[in-house]
Protein backbone atom coordinates (compact mmCIF):
# COMPACT_ATOMS: atom_id res chain seq x y z
CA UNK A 1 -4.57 -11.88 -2.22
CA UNK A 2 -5.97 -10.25 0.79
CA UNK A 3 -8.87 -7.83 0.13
CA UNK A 4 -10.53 -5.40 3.17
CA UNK A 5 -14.40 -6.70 3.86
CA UNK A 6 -15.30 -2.76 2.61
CA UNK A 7 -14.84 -3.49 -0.90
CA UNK A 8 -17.17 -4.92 -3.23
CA UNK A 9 -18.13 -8.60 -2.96
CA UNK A 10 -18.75 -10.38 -6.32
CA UNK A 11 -21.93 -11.64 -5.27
CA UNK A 12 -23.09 -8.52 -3.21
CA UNK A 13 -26.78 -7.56 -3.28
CA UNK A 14 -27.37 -3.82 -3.37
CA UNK A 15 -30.07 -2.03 -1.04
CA UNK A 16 -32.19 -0.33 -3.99
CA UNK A 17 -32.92 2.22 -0.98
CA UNK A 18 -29.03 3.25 -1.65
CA UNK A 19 -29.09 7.05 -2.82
CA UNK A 20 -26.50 8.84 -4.10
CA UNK A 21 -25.82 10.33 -0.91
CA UNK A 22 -24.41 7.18 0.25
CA UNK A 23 -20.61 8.26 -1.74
CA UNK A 24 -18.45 9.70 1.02
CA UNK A 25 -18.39 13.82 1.21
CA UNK A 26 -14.97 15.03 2.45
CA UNK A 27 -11.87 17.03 1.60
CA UNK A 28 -8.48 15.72 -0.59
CA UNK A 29 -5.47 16.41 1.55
CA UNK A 30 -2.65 15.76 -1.01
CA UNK A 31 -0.84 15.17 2.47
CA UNK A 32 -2.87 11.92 3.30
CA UNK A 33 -0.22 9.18 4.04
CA UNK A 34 -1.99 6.20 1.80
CA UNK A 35 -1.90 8.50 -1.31
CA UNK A 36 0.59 7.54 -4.07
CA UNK A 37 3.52 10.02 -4.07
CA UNK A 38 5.61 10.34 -7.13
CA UNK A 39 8.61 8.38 -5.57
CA UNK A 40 5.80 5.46 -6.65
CA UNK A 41 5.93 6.62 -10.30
CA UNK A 42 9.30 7.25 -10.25
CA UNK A 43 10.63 3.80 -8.88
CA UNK A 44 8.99 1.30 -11.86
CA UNK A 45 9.57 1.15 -15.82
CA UNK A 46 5.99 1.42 -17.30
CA UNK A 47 5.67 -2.74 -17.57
CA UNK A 48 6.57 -2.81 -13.57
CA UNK A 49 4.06 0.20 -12.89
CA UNK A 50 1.52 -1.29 -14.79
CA UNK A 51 1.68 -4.24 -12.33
CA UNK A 52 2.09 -2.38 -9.32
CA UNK A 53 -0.65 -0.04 -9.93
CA UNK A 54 -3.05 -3.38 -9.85
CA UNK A 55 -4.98 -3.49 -6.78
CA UNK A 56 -4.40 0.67 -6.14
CA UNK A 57 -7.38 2.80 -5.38
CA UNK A 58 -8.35 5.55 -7.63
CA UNK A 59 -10.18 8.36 -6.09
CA UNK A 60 -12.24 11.35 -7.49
CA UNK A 61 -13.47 14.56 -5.51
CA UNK A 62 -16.07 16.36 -7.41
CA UNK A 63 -16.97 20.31 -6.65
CA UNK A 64 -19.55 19.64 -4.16
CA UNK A 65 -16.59 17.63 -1.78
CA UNK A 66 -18.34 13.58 -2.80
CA UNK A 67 -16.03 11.01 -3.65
CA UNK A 68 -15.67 7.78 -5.44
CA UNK A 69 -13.41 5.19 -5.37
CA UNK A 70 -12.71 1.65 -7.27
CA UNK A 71 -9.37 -0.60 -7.10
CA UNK A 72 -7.47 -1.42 -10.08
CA UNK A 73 -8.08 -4.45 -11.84
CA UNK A 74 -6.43 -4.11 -15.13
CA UNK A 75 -4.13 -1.88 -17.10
CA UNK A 76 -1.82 -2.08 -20.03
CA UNK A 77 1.49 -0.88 -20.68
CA UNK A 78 3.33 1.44 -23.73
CA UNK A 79 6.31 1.65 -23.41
CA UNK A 80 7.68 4.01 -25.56
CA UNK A 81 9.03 5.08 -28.78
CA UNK A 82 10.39 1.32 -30.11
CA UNK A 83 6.75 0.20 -28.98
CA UNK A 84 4.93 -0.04 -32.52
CA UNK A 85 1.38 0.27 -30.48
CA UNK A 86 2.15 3.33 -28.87
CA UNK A 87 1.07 6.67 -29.63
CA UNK A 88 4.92 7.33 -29.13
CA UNK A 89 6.27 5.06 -31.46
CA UNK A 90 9.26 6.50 -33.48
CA UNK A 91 9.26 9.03 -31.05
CA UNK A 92 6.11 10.79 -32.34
CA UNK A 93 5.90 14.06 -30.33
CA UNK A 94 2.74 16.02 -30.53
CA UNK A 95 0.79 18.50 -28.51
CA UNK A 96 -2.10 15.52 -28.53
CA UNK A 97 0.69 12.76 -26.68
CA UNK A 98 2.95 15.28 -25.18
CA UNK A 99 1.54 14.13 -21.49
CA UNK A 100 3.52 11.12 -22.05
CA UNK A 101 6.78 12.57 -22.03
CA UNK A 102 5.51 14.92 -19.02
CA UNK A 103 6.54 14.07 -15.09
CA UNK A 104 5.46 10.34 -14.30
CA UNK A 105 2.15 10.35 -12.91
CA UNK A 106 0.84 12.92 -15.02
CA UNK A 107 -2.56 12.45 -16.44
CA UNK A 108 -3.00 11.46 -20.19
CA UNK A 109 -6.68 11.80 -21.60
CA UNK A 110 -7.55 10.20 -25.00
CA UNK A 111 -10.47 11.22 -26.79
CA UNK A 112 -11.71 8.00 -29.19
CA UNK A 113 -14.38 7.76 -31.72
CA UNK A 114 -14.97 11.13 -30.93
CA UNK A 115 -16.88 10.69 -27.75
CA UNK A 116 -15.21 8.22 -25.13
CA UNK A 117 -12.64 8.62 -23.18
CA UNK A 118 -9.20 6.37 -22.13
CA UNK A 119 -7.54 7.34 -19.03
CA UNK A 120 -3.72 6.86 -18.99
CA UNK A 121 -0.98 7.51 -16.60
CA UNK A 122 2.59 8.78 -17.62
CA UNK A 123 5.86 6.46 -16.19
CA UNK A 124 9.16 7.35 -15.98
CA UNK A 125 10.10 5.66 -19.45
CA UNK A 126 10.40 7.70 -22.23
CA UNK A 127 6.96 8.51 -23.91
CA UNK A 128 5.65 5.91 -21.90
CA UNK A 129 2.51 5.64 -20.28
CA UNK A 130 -0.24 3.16 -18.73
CA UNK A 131 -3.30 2.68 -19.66
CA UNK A 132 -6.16 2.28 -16.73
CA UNK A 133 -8.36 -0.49 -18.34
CA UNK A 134 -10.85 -1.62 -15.80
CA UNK A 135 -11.99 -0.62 -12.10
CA UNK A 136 -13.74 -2.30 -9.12
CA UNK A 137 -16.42 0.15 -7.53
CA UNK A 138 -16.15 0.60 -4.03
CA UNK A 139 -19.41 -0.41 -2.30
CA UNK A 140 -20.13 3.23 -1.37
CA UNK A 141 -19.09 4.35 -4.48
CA UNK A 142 -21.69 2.63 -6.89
CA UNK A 143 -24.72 4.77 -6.93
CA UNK A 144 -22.75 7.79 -7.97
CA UNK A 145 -21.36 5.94 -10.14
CA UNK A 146 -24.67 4.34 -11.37
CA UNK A 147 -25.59 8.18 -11.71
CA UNK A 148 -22.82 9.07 -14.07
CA UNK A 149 -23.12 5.75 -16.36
CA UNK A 150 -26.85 6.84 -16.55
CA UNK A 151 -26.11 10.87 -17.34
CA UNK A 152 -24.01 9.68 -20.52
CA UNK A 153 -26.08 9.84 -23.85
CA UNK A 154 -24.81 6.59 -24.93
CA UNK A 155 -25.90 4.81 -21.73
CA UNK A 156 -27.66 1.52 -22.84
CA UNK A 157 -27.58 -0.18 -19.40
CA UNK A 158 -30.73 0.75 -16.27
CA UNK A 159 -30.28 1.34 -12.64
CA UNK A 160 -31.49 -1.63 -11.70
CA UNK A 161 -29.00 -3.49 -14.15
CA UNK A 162 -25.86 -1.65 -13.02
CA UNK A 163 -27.21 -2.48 -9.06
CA UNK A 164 -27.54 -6.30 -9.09
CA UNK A 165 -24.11 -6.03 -11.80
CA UNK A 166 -22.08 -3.42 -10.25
CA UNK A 167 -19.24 -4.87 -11.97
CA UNK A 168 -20.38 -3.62 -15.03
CA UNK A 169 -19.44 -0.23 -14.36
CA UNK A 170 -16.11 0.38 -14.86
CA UNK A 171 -15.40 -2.48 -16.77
CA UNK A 172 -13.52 -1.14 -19.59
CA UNK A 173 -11.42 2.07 -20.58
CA UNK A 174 -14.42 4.00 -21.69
CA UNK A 175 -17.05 3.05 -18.82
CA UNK A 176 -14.67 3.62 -16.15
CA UNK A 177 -14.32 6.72 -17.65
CA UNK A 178 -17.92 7.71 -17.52
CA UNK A 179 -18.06 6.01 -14.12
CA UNK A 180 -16.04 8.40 -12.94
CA UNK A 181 -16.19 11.47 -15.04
CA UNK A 182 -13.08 11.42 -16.41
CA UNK A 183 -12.72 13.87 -19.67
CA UNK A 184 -10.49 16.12 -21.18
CA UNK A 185 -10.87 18.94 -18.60
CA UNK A 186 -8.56 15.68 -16.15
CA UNK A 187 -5.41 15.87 -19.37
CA UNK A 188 -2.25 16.78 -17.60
CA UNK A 189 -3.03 16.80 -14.31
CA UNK A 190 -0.83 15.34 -11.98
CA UNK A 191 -2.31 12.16 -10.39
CA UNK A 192 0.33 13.18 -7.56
CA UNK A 193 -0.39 16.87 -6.23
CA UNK A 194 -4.55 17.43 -8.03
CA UNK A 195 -6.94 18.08 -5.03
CA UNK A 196 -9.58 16.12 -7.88
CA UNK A 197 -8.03 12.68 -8.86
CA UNK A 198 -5.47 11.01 -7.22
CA UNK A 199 -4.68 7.12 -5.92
CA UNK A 200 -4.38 5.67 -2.74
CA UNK A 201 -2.72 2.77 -1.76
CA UNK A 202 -5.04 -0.07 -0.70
CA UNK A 203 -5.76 -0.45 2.90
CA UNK A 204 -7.88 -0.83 5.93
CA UNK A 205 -6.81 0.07 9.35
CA UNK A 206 -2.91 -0.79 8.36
CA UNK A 207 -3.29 -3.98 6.65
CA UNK A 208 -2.37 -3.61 3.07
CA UNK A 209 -4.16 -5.20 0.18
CA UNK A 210 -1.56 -8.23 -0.68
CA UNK A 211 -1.20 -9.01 -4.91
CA UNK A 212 0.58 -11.87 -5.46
CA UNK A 213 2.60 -12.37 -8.73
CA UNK A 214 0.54 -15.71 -9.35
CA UNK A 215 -2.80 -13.86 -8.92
CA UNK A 216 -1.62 -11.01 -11.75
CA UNK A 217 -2.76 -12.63 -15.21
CA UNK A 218 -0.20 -11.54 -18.31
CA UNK A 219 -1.68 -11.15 -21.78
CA UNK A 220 -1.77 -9.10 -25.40
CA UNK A 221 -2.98 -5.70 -25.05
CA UNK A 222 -7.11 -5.62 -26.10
CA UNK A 223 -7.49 -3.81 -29.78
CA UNK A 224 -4.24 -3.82 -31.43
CA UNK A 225 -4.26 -5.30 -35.10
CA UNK A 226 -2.73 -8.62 -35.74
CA UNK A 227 -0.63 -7.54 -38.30
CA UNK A 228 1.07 -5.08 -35.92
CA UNK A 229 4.45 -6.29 -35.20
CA UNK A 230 4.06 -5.93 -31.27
CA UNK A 231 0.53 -7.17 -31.17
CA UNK A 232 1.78 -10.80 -29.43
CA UNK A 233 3.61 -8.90 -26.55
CA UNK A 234 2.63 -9.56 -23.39
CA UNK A 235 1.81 -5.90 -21.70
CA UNK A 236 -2.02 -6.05 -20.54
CA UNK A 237 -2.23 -7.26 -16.86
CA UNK A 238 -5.38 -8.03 -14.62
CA UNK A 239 -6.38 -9.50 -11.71
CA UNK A 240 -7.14 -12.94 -11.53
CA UNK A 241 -11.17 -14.09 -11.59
CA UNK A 242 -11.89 -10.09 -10.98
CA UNK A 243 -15.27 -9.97 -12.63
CA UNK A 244 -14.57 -5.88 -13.25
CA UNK A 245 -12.12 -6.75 -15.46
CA UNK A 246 -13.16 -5.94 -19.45
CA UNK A 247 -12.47 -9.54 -21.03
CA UNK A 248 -10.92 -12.66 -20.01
C-alpha cells in the first residue's frame, strides 16, 4: 500500500507550537477532479463500496472556509432489507432510515444513546448503506480536530494526549464524529454535490494511494448481539496495522 509522505506517520511527534490555524482555509469546488462523483457510488454493491471507500479522504469545510481531512480506515457494510442488523431489515421504512433508500452517496446521520453520532453513507443497494467507522487525521488536520474532541462535553481525553496519540481521534464512529463535527444538521446531504462534506480520492501530485486486497482485513461488524442471526457475517473492513482503526 502506497501512502503520500503528507499523511500522518504512526510514530509522528507533533510541534505543541501547532495552532489551529495550521488546518488549510480554502473554498469546496464540487468541480475538483479528485472528488468522488456519484458514478463512484453508483458502480459498487454496499459490501464492494465499503471496501473501496477504504483509503478515501473525507473532507469538511466549516463557515469560516478551514478544512479537515482524514483517510478511511474502516467501515462496515448493511446491506439491506434481508440483513437482520440493518436498520432496513424487513424492509423497515421510516422517516428516521429513509436516507438509506435515498440517491447513493447521500448522507445518513444516526443519533445513539442520545448524544453521539454514526456517520453512514447510502449505496446503490436497496436500503443499504455504509457505515464510516474510523478515520486517519491528516497531519494538518489534527489541531482542529484536537479542538472539536475538546469542545464536546463528554471529552475525557487532554490536548496534550490527543497530540502525542493523534490516532485517537477519530478512532471510532462516535469520535470521528466529534472530530469532525458531524451531527444531524449533515442527514441527507449528498456526499456528492454539498459545498460542506464531501470525499476525495487519495492522492499526491498524480500518484494514487494503492490498497491492496491483502492489506484490507475482513471481520464481524463491532456491536451486534450474538444471538443475531447475521452477527458471524463478515461485513466490517479495515486497514491492515492502521492504528486509527477502533479495535483489532
Amino acid at each position: 500500500m502506497k501512502r503520500s509522505q503528507s499523511y500522518f506517520v504512526q510514530d509522528l511527534n507533533i510541534n505543541n507550537n501547532n495552532n489551529n490555524d495550521s488546518a488549510k482555509k480554502t473554498k469546496s469546488d464540487p468541480s475538483n477532479t479528485k472528488r468522488l462523483q456519484q458514478e463512484f457510488f453508483t458502480q459498487y454493491s454496499t459490501i464492494e463500496l465499503a471496501k473501496n471507500l477504504l483509503g478515501k479522504l473525507l473532507c469538511r469545510q466549516f463557515d469560516n472556509g478551514v478544512q479537515i481531512k482524514g483517510m478511511i480506515v474502516e467501515t462496515e457494510a448493511y446491506i439491506g432489507p434481508e440483513d437482520h442488523a440493518s436498520y432496513t431489515f424487513g424492509g423497515r421504512r421510516t422517516v428516521a432510515n429513509e436516507p438509506m433508500y435515498m440517491t447513493p452517496g447521500t448522507c445518513f446521520i444516526r443519533l445513539i444513546y442520545g448524544m453521539y453520532y454514526c456517520f453512514n453513507l447510502s449505496s446503490q443497494d436497496y436500503g443499504g448503506a455504509v457505515l464510516i467507522r474510523a478515520v486517519e487525521p491528516l497531519v494538518d488536520s489534527i489541531d482542529k480536530m484536537i479542538e472539536l474532541r475538546l469542545r464536546h462535553p463528554k471529552a475525557s481525553s487532554n490536548s496534550q494526549q490527543f497530540k502525542s496519540k493523534p490516532y485517537l481521534l477519530a478512532n471510532g464512529p462516535s469520535k470521528l464524529c466529534i472530530a469532525f463535527n458531524i451531527d444531524q444538521f449533515m442527514n441527507r446531504k449528498n456526499i456528492i454535490t454539498d459545498h460542506s462534506i464531501w470525499l476525495e480520492h487519495n492522492d499526491d501530485d498524480n500518484d494514487p494511494l494503492e490498497i491492496k486486497p491483502e492489506n484490507i482485513v475482513e471481520s464481524t461488524r463491532i456491536g451486534i448481539s450474538s444471538k443475531n442471526p447475521w452477527s458471524n457475517r463478515l461485513l466490517r473492513f479495515y486497514l491492515r496495522q492502521n492504528r486509527s482503526v477502533s479495535k483489532f
